[in-house]
PDB file of N, CA and C in Angstrom:
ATOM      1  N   UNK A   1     -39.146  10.830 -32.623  1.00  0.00           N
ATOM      2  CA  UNK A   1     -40.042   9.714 -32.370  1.00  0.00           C
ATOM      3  C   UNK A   1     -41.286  10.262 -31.695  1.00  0.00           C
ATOM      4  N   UNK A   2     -42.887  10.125 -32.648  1.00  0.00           N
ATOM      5  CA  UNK A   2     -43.599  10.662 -31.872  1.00  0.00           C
ATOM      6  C   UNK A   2     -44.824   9.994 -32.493  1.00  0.00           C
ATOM      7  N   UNK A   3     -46.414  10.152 -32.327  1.00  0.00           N
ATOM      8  CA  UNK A   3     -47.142   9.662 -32.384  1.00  0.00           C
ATOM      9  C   UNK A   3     -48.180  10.236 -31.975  1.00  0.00           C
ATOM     10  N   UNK A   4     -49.416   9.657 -32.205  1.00  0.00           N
ATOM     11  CA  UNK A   4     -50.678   9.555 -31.952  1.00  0.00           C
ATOM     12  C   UNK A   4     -51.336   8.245 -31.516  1.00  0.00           C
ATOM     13  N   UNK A   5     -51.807   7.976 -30.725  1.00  0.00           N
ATOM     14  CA  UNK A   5     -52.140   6.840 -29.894  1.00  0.00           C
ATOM     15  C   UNK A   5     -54.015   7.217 -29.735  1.00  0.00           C
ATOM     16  N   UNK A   6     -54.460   5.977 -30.432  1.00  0.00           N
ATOM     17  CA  UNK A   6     -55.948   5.962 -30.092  1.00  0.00           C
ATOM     18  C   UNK A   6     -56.356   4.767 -29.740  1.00  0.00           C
ATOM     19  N   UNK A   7     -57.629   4.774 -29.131  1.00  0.00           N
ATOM     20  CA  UNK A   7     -58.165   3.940 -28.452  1.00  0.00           C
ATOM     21  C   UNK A   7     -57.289   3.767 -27.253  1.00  0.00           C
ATOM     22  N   UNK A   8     -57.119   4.164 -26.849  1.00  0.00           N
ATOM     23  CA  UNK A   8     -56.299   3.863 -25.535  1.00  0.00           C
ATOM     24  C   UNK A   8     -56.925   3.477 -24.415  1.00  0.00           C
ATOM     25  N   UNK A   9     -56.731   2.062 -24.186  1.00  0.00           N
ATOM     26  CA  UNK A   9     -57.397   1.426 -23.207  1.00  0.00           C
ATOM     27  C   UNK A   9     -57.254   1.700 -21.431  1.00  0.00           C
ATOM     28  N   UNK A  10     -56.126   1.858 -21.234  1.00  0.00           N
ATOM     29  CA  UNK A  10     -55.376   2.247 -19.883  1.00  0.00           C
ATOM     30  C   UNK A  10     -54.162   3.889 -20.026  1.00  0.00           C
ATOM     31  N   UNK A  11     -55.344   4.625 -19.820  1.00  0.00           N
ATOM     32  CA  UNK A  11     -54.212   6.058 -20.270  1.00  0.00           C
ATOM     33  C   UNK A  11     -53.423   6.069 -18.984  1.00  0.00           C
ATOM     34  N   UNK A  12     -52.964   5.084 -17.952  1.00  0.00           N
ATOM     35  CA  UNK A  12     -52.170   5.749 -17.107  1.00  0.00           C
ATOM     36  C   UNK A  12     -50.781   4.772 -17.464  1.00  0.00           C
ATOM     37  N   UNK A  13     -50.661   4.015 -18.211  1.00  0.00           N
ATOM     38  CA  UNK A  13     -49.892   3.353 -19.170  1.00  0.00           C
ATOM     39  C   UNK A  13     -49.869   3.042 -20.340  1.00  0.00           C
ATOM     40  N   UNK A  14     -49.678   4.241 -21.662  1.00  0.00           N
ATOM     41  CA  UNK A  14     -50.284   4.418 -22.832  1.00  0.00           C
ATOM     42  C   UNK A  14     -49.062   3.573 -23.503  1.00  0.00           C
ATOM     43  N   UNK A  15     -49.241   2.668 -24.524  1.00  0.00           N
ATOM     44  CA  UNK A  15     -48.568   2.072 -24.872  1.00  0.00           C
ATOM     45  C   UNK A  15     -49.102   1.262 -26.264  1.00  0.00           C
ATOM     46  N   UNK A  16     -48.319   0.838 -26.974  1.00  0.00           N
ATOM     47  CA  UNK A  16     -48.569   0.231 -28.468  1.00  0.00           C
ATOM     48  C   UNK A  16     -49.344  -1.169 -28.007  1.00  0.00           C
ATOM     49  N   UNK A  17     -49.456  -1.761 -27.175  1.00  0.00           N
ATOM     50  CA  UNK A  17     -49.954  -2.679 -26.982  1.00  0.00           C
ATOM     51  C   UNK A  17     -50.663  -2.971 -25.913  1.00  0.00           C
ATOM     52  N   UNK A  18     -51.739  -1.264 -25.661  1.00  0.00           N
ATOM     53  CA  UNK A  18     -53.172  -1.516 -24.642  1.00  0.00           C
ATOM     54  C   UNK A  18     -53.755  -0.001 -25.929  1.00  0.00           C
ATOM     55  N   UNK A  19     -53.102   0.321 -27.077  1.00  0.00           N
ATOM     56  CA  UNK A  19     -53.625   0.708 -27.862  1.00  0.00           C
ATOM     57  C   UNK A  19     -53.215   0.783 -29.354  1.00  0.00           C
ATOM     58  N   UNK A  20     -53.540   1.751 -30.145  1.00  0.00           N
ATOM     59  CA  UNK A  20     -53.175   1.565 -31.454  1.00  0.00           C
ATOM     60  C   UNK A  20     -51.875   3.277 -31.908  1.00  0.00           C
ATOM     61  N   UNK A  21     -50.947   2.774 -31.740  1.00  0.00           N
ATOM     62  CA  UNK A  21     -50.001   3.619 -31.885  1.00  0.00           C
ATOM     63  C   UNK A  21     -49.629   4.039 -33.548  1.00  0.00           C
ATOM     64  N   UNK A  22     -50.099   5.461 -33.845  1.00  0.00           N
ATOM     65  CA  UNK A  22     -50.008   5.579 -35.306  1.00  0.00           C
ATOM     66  C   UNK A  22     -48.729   6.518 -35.255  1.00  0.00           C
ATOM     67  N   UNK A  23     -47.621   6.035 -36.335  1.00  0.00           N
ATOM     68  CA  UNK A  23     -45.973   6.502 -35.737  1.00  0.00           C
ATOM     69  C   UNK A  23     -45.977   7.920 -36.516  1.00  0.00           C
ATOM     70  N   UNK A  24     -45.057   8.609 -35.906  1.00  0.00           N
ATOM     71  CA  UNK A  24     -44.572   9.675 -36.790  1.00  0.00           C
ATOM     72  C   UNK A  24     -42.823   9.770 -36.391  1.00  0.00           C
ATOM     73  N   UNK A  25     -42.254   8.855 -36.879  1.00  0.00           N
ATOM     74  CA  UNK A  25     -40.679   8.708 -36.937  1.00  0.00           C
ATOM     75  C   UNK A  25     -39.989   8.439 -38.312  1.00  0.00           C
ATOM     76  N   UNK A  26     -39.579   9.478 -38.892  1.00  0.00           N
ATOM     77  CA  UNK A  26     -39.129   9.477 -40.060  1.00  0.00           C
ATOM     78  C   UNK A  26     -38.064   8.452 -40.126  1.00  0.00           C
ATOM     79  N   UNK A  27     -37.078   7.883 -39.038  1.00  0.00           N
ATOM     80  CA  UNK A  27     -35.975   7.451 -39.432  1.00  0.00           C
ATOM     81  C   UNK A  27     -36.077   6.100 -38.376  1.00  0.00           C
ATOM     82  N   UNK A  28     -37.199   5.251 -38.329  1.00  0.00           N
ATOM     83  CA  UNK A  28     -37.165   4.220 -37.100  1.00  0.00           C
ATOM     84  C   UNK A  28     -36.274   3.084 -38.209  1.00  0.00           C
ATOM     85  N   UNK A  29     -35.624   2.223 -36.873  1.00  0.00           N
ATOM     86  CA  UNK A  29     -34.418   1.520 -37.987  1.00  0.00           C
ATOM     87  C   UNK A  29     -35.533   0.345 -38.625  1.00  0.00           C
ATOM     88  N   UNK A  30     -36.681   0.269 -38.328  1.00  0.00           N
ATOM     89  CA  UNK A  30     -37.396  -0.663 -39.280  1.00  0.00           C
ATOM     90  C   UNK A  30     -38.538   0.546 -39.691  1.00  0.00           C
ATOM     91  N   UNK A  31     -37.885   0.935 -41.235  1.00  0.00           N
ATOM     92  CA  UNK A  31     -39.407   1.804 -42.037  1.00  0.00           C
ATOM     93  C   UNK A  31     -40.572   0.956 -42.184  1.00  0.00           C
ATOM     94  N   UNK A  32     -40.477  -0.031 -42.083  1.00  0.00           N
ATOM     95  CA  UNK A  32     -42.224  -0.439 -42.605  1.00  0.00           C
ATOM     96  C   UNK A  32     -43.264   0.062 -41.171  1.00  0.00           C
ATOM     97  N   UNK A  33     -42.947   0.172 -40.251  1.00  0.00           N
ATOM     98  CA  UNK A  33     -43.433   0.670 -39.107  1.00  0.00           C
ATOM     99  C   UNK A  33     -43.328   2.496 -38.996  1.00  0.00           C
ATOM    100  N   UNK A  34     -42.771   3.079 -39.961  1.00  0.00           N
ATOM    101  CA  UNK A  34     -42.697   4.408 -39.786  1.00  0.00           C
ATOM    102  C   UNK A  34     -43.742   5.304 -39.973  1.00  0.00           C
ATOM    103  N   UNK A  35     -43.461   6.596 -40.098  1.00  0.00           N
ATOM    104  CA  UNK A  35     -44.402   7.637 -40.087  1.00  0.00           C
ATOM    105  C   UNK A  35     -45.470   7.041 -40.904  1.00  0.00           C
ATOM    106  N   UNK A  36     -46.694   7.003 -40.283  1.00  0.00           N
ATOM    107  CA  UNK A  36     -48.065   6.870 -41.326  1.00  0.00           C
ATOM    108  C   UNK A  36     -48.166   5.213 -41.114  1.00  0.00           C
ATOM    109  N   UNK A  37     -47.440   4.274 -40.451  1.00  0.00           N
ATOM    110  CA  UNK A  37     -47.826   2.941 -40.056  1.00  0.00           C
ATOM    111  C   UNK A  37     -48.509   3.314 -38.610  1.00  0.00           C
ATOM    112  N   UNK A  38     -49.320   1.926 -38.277  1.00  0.00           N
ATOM    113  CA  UNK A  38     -49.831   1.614 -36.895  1.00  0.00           C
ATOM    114  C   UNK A  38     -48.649   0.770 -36.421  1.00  0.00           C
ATOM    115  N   UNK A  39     -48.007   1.001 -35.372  1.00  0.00           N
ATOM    116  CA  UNK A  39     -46.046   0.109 -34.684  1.00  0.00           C
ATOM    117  C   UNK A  39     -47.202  -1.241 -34.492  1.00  0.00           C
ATOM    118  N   UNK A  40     -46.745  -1.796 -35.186  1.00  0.00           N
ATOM    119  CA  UNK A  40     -46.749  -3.847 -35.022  1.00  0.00           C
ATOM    120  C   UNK A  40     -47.941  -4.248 -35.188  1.00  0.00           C
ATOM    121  N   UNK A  41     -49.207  -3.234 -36.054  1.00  0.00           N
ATOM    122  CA  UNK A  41     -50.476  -3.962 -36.397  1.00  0.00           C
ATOM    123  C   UNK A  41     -50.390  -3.881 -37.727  1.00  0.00           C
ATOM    124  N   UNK A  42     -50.059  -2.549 -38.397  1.00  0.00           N
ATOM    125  CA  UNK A  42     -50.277  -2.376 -40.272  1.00  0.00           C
ATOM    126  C   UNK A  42     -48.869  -1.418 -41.030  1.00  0.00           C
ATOM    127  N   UNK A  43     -48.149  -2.542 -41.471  1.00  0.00           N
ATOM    128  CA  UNK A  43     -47.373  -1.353 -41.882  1.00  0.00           C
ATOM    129  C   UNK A  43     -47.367   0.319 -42.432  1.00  0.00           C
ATOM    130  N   UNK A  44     -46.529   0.686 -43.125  1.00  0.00           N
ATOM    131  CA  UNK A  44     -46.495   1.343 -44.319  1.00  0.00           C
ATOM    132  C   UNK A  44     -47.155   0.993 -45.243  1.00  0.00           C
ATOM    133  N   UNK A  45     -47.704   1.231 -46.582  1.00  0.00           N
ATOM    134  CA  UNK A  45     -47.686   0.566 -47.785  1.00  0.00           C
ATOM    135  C   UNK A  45     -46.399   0.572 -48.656  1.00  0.00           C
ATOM    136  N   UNK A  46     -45.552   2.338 -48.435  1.00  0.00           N
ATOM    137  CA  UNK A  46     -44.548   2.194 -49.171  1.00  0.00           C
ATOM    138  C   UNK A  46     -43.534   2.840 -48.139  1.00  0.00           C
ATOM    139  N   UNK A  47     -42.818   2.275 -47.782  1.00  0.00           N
ATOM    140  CA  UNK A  47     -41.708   3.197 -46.510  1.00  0.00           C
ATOM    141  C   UNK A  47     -41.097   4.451 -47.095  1.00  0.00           C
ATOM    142  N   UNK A  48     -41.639   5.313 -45.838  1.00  0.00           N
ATOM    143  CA  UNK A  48     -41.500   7.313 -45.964  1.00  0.00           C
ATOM    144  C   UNK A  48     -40.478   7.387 -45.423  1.00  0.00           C
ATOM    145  N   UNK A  49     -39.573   7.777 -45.797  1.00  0.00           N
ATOM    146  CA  UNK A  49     -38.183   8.178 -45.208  1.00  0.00           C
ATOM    147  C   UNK A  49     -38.301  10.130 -45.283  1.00  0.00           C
ATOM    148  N   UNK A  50     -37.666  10.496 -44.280  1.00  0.00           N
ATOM    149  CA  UNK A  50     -37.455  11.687 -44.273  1.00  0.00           C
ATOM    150  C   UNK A  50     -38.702  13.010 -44.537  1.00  0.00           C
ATOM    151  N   UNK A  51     -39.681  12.238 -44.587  1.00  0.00           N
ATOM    152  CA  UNK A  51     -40.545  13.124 -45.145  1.00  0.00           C
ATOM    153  C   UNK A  51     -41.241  13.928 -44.829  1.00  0.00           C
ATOM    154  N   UNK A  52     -41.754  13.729 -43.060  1.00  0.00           N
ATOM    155  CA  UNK A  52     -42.463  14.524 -42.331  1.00  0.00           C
ATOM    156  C   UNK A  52     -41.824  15.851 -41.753  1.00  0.00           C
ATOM    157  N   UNK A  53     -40.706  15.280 -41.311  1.00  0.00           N
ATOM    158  CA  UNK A  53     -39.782  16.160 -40.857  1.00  0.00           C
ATOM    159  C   UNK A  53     -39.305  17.428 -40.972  1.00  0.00           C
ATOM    160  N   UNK A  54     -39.115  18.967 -40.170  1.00  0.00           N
ATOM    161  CA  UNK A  54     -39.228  20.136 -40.066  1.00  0.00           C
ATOM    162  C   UNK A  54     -40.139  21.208 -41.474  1.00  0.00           C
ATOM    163  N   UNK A  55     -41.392  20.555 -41.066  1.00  0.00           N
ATOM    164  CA  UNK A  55     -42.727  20.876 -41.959  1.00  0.00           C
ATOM    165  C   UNK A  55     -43.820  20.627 -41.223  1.00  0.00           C
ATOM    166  N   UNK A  56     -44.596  21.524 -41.549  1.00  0.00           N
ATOM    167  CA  UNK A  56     -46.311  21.086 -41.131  1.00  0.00           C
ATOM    168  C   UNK A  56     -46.534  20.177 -42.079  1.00  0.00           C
ATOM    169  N   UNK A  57     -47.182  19.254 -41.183  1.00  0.00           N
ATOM    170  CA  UNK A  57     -48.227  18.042 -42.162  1.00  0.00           C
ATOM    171  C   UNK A  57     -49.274  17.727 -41.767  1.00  0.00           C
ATOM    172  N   UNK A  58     -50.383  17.255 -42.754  1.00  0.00           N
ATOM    173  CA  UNK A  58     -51.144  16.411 -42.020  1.00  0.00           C
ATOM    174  C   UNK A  58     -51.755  15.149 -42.127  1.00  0.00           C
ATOM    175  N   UNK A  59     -52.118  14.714 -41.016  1.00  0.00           N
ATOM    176  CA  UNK A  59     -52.279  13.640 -40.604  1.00  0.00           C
ATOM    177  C   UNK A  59     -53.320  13.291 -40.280  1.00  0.00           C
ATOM    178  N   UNK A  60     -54.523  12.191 -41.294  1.00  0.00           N
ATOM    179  CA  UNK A  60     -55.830  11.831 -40.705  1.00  0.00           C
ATOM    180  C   UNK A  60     -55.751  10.631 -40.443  1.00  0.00           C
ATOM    181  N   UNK A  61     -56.315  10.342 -39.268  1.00  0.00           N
ATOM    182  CA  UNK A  61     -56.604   9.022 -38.572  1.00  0.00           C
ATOM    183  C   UNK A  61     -58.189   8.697 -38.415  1.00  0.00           C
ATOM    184  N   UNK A  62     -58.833   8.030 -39.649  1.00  0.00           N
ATOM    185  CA  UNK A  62     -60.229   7.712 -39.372  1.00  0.00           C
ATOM    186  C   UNK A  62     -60.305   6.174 -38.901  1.00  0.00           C
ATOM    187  N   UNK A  63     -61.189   6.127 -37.571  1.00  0.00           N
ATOM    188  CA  UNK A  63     -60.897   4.593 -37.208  1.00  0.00           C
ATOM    189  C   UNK A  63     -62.880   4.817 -36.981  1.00  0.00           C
ATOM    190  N   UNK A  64     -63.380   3.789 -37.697  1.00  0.00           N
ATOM    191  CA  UNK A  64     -64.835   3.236 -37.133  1.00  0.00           C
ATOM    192  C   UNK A  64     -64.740   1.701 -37.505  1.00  0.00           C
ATOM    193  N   UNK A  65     -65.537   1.278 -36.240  1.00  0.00           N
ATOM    194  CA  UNK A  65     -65.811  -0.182 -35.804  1.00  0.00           C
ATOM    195  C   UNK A  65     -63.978  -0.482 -35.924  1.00  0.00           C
ATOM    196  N   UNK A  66     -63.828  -1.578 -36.587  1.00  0.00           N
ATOM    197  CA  UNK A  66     -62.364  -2.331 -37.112  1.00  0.00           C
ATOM    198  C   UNK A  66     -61.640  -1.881 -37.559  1.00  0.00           C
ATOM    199  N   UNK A  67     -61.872  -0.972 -38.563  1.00  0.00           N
ATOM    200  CA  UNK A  67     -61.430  -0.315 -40.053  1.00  0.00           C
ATOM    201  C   UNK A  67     -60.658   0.719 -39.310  1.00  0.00           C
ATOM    202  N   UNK A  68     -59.297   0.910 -39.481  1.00  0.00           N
ATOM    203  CA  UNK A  68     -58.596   2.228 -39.346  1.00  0.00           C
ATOM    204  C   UNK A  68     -57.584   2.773 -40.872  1.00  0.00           C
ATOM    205  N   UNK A  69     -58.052   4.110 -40.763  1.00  0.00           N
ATOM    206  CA  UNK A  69     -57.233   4.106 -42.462  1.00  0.00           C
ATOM    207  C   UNK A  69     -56.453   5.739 -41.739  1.00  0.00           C
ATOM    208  N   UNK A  70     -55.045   5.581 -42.276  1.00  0.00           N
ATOM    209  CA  UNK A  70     -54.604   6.595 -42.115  1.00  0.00           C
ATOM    210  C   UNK A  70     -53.635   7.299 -43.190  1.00  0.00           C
ATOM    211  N   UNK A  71     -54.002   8.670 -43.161  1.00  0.00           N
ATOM    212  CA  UNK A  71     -53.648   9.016 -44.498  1.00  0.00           C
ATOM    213  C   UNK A  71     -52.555  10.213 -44.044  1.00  0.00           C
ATOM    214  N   UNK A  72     -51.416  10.610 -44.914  1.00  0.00           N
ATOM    215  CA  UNK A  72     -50.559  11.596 -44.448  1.00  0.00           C
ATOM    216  C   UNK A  72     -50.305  12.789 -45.670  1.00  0.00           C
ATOM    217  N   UNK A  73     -50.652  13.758 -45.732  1.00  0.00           N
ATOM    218  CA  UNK A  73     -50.514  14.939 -46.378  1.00  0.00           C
ATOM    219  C   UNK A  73     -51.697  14.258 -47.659  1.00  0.00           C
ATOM    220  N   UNK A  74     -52.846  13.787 -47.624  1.00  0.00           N
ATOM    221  CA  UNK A  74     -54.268  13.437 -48.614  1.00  0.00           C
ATOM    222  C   UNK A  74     -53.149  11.995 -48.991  1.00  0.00           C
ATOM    223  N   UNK A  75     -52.058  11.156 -48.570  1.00  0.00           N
ATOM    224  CA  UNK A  75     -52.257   9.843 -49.099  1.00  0.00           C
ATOM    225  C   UNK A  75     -52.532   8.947 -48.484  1.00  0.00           C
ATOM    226  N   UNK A  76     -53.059   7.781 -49.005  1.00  0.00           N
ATOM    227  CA  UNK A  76     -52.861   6.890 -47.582  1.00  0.00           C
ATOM    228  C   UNK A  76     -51.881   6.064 -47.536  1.00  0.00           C
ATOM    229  N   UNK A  77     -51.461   5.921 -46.377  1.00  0.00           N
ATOM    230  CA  UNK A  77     -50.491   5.096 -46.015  1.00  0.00           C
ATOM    231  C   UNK A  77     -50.648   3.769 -45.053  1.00  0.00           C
ATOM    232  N   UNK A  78     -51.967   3.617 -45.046  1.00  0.00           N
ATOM    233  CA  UNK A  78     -51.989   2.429 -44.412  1.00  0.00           C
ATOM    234  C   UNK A  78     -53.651   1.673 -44.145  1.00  0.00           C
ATOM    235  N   UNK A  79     -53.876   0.997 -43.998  1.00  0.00           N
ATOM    236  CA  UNK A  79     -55.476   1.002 -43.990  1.00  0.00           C
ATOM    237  C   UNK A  79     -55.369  -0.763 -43.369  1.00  0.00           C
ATOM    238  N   UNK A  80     -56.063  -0.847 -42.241  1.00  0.00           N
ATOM    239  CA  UNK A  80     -56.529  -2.006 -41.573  1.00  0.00           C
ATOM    240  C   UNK A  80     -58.162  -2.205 -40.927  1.00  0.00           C
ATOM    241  N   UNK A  81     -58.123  -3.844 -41.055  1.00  0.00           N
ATOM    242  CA  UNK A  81     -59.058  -4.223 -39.937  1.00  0.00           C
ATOM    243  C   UNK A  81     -58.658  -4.818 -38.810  1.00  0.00           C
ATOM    244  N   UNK A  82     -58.333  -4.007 -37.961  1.00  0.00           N
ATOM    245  CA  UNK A  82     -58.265  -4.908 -35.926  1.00  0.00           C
ATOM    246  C   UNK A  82     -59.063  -4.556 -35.234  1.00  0.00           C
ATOM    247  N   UNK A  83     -60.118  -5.557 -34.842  1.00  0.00           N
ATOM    248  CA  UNK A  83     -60.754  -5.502 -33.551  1.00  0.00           C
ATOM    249  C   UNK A  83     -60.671  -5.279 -32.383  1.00  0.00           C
ATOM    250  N   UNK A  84     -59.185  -5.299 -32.343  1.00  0.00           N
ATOM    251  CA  UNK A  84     -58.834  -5.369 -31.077  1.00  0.00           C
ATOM    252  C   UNK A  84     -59.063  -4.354 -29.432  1.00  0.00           C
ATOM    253  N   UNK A  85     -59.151  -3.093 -30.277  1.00  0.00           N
ATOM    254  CA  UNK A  85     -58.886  -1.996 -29.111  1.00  0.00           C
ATOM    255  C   UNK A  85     -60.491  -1.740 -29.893  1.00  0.00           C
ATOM    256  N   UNK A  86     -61.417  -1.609 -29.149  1.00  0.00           N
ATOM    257  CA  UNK A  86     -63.122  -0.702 -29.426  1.00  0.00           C
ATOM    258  C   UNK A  86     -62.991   0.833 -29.512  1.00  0.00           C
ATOM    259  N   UNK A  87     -62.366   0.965 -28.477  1.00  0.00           N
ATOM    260  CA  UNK A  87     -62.303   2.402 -27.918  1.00  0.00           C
ATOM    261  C   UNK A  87     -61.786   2.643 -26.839  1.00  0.00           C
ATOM    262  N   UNK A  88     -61.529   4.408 -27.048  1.00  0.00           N
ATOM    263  CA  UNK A  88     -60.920   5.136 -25.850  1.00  0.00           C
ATOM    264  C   UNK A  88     -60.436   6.335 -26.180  1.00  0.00           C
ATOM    265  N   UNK A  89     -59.645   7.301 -25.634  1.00  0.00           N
ATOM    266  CA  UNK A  89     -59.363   8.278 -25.816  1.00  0.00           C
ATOM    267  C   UNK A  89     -58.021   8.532 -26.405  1.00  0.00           C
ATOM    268  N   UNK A  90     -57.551   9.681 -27.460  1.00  0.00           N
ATOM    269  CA  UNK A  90     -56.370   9.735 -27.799  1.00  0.00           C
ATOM    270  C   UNK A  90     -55.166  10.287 -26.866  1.00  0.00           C
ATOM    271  N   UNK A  91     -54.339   9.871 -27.323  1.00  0.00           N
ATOM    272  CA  UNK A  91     -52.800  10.633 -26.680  1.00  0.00           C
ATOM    273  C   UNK A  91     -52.038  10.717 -27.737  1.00  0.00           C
ATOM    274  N   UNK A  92     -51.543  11.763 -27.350  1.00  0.00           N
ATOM    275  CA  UNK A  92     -50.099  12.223 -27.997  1.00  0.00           C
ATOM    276  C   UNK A  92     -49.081  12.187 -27.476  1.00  0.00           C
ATOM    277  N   UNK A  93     -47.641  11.888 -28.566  1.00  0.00           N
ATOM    278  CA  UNK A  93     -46.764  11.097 -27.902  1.00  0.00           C
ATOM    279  C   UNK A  93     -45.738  11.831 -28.072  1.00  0.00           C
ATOM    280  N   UNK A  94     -44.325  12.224 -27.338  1.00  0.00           N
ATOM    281  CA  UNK A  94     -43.067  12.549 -27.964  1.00  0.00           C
ATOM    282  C   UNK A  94     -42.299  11.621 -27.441  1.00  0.00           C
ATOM    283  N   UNK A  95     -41.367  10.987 -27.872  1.00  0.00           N
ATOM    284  CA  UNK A  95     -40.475   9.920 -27.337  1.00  0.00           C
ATOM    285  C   UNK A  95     -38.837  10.445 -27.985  1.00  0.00           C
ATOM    286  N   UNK A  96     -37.338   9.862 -26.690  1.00  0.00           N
ATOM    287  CA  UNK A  96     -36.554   9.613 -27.472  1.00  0.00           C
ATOM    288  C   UNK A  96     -36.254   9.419 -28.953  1.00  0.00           C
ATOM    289  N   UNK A  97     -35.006   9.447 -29.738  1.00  0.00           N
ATOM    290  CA  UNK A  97     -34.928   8.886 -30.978  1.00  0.00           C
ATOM    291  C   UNK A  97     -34.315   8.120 -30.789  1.00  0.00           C
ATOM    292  N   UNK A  98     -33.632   7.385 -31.856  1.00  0.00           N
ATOM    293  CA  UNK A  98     -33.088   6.063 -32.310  1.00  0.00           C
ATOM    294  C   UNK A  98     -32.350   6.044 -30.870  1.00  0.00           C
ATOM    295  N   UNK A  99     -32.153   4.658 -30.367  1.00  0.00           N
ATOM    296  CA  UNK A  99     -31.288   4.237 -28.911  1.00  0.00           C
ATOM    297  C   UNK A  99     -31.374   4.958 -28.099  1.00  0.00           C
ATOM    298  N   UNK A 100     -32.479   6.057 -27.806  1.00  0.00           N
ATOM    299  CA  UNK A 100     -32.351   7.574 -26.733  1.00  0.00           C
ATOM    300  C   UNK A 100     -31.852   8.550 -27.434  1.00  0.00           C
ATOM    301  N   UNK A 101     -31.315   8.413 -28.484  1.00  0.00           N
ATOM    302  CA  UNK A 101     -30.561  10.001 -28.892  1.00  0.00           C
ATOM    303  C   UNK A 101     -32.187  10.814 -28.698  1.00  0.00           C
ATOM    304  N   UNK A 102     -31.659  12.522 -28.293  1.00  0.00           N
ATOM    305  CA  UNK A 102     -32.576  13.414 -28.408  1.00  0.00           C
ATOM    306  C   UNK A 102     -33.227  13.390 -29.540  1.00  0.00           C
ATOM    307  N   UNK A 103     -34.204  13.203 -29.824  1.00  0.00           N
ATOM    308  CA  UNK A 103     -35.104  13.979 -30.536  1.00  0.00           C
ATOM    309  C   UNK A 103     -34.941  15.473 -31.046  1.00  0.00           C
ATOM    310  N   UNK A 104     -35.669  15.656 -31.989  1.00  0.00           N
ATOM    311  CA  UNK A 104     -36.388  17.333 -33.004  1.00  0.00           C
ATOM    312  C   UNK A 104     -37.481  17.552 -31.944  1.00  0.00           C
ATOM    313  N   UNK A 105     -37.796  18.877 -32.148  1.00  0.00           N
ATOM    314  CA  UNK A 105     -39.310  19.032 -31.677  1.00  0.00           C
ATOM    315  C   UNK A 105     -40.298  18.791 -31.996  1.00  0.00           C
ATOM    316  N   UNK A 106     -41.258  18.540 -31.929  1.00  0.00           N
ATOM    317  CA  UNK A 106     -42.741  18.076 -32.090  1.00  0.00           C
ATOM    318  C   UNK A 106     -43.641  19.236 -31.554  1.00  0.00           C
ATOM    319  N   UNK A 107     -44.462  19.211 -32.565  1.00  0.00           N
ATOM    320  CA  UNK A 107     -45.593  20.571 -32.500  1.00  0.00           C
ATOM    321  C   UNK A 107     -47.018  20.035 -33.558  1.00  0.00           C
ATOM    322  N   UNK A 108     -48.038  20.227 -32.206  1.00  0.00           N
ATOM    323  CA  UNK A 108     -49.392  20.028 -32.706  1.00  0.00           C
ATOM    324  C   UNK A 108     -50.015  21.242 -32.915  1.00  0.00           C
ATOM    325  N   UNK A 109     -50.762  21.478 -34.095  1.00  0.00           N
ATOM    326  CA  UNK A 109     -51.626  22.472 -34.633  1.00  0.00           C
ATOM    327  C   UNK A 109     -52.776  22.017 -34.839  1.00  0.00           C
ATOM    328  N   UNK A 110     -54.124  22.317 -34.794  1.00  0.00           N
ATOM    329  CA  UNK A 110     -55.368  22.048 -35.020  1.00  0.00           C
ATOM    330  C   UNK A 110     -55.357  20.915 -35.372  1.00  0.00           C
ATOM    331  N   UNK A 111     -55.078  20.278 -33.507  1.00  0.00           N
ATOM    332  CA  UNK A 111     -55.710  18.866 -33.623  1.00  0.00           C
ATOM    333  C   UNK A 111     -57.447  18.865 -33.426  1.00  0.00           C
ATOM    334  N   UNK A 112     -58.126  18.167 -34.115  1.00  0.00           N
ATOM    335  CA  UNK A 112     -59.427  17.533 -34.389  1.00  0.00           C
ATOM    336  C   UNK A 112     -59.967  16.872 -34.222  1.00  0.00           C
ATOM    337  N   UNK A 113     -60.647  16.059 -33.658  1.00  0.00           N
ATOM    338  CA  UNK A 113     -61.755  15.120 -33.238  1.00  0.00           C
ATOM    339  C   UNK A 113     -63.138  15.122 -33.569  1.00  0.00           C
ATOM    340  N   UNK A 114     -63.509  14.027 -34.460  1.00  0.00           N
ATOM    341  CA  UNK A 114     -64.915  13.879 -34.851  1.00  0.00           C
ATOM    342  C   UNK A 114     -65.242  12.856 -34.910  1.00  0.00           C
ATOM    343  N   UNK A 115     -66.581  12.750 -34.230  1.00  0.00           N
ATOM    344  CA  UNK A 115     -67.341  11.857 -33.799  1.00  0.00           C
ATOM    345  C   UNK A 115     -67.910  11.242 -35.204  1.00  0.00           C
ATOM    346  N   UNK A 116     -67.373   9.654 -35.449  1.00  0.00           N
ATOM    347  CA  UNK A 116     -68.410   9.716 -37.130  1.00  0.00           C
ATOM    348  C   UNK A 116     -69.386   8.243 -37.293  1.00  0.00           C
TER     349      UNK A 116
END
C-alpha cells in the first residue's frame, strides 16, 4: 500500500482527504480505487490487479488548474476535474497492507517535478 499524494494542503497530517491521494496498491479489497486511481475522487478506468508489483514502473501525475490525468507505464488510467485541493506540495507514501498485514517494499527512482 503506497502512493503519491499531491496538493497537500496540511503536510503535518497528509491524508486522502486534505489532499489528492494517487494509489499504488495492487491488491486494495476495492480495485476501482487501485493502483493508477485518485482513493475516493476518480476511479480506475479498468481495475489493475497485480500489475505494478516487484517491477519498475512508471507513473505520471499531470495535475493543472482542475484537470488531473494519471497515466501508468504510457496508459491512462484515470483522468478528472476537482477543484478541490489548488495546491501544495507532494508526499510519498508507504502504508500497511490489507488489515495491517506487512507490506513489499517500495522504492522511488527519478522522481520528477515540473512546473507546467
Amino acid at each position: 500500500n503506497s502512493g503519491i499524494f499531491i496538493r497537500v494542503t496540511n503536510p503535518t497530517t497528509i491524508a486522502a482527504a486534505s489532499s489528492y491521494e494517487v494509489n499504488i496498491w495492487d491488491i486494495r479489497p476495492e480495485p476501482k480505487f487501485g493502483t493508477g486511481a485518485i482513493v475516493d475522487v476518480a476511479p480506475v478506468k479498468t481495475p489493475i490487479t497485480n500489475l505494478a508489483g516487484g517491477k519498475w514502473n512508471v507513473m505520471e501525475i499531470r495535475a493543472v488548474g482542475p484537470e488531473i490525468i494519471v497515466k501508468l507505464n504510457g496508459i491512462e488510467t484515470t483522468r478528472v476535474n476537482d477543484g478541490r485541493f489548488k495546491e501544495g506540495p507532494i508526499a510519498l507514501q508507504f502504508g500497511p497492507g490489507v488489515k495491517g498485514a506487512v507490506g513489499g517494499p517500495i522504492r522511488w527512482r527519478l522522481v520528477q517535478v515540473q512546473r507546467l
